[in-house]
Protein backbone atom coordinates (compact mmCIF):
# COMPACT_ATOMS: atom_id res chain seq x y z
CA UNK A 1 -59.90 23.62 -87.02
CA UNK A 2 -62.69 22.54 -89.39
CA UNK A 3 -61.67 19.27 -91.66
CA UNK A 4 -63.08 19.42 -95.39
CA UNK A 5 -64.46 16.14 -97.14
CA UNK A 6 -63.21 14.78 -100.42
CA UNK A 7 -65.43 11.97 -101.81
CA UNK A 8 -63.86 8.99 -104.08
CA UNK A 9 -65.94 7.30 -106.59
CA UNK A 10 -66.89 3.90 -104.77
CA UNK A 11 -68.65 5.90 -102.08
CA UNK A 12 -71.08 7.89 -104.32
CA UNK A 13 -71.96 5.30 -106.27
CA UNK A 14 -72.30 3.25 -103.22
CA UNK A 15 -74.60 5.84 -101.70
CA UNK A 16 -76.29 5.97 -104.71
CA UNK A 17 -77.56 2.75 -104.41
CA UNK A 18 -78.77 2.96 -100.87
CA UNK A 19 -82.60 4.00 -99.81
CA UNK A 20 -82.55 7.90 -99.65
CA UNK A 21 -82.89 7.88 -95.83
CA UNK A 22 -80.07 5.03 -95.21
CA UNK A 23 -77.52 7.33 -97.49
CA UNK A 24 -78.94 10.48 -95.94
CA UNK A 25 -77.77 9.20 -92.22
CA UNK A 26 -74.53 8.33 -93.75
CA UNK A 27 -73.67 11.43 -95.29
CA UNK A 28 -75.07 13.23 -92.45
CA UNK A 29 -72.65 11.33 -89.58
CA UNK A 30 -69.53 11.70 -92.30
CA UNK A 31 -70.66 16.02 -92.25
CA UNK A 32 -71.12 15.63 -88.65
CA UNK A 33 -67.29 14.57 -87.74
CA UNK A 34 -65.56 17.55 -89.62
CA UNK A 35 -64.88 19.60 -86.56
CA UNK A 36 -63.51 16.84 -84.01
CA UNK A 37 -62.75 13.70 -86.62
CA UNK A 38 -60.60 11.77 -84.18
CA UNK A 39 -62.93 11.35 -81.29
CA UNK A 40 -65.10 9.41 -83.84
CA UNK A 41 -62.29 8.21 -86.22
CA UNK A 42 -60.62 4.61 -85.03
CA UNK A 43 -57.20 4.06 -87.00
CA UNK A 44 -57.60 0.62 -89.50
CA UNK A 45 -54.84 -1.70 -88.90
CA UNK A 46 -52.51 -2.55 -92.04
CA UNK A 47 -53.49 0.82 -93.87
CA UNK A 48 -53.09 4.46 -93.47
CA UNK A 49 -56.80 5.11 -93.27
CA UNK A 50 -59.45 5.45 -90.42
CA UNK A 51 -62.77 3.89 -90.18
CA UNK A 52 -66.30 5.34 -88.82
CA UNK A 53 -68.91 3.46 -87.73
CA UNK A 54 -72.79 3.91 -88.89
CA UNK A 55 -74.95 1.31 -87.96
CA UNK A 56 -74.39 -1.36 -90.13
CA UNK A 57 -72.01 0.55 -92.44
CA UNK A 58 -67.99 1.63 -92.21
CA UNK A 59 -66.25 4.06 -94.30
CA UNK A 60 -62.84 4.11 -94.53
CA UNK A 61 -61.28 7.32 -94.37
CA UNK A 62 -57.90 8.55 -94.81
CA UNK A 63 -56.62 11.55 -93.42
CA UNK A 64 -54.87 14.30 -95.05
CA UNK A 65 -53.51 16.31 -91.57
CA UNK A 66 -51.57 19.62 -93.86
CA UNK A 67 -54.29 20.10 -95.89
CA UNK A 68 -57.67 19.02 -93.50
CA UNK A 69 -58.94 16.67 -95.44
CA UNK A 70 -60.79 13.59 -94.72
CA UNK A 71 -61.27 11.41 -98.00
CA UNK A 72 -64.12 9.07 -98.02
CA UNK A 73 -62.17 5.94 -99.73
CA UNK A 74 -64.56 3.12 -99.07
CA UNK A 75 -68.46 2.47 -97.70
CA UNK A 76 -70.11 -0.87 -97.38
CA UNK A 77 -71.56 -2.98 -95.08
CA UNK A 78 -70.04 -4.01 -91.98
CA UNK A 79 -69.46 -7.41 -92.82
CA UNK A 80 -67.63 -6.74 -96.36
CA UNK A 81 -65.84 -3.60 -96.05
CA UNK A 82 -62.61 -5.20 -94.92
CA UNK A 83 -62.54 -7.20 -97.82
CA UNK A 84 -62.62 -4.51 -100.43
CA UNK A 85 -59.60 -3.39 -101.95
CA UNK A 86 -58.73 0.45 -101.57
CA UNK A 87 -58.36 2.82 -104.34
């Protein structure tokens, strides 16, 4: 079954901020997962949330499994997006 996505407010801004075709491939590999999440989803230790990988970028992602819903929590660069704090 198909998974719906629910954006949180870091990640649109974050996006926002990116060159068109950077955000573009992001969104487009987040769209891209909604029918088989967990072959591309790895599970973050210390947090209830998943992360994807896209080139230099992770979002975090946490899972709601009775509704099908993936929630984009977090996006940032590789090297950062551990240190962020969820919300």
């Amino acid at each position: 079954m198909t998974y719906t996505i629910g954006w949180n407010n870091q990640p649109v801004k974050f996006l926002k901020k990116l060159p068109v075709s950077i955000a573009n491939r992001i969104i487009h590999k987040i769209e891209s997962i909604t029918d088989d999440p967990f072959h591309y989803l790895e599970h973050y230790e210390g947090a209830d949330v998943y992360k994807l990988r896209i080139g230099d970028y992770r979002a975090l992602i946490e899972v709601d499994f009775a509704s099908k819903i993936l929630k984009v929590r977090v996006i940032g660069n590789r090297g950062n997006i551990y240190n962020r704090k969820l919300e």
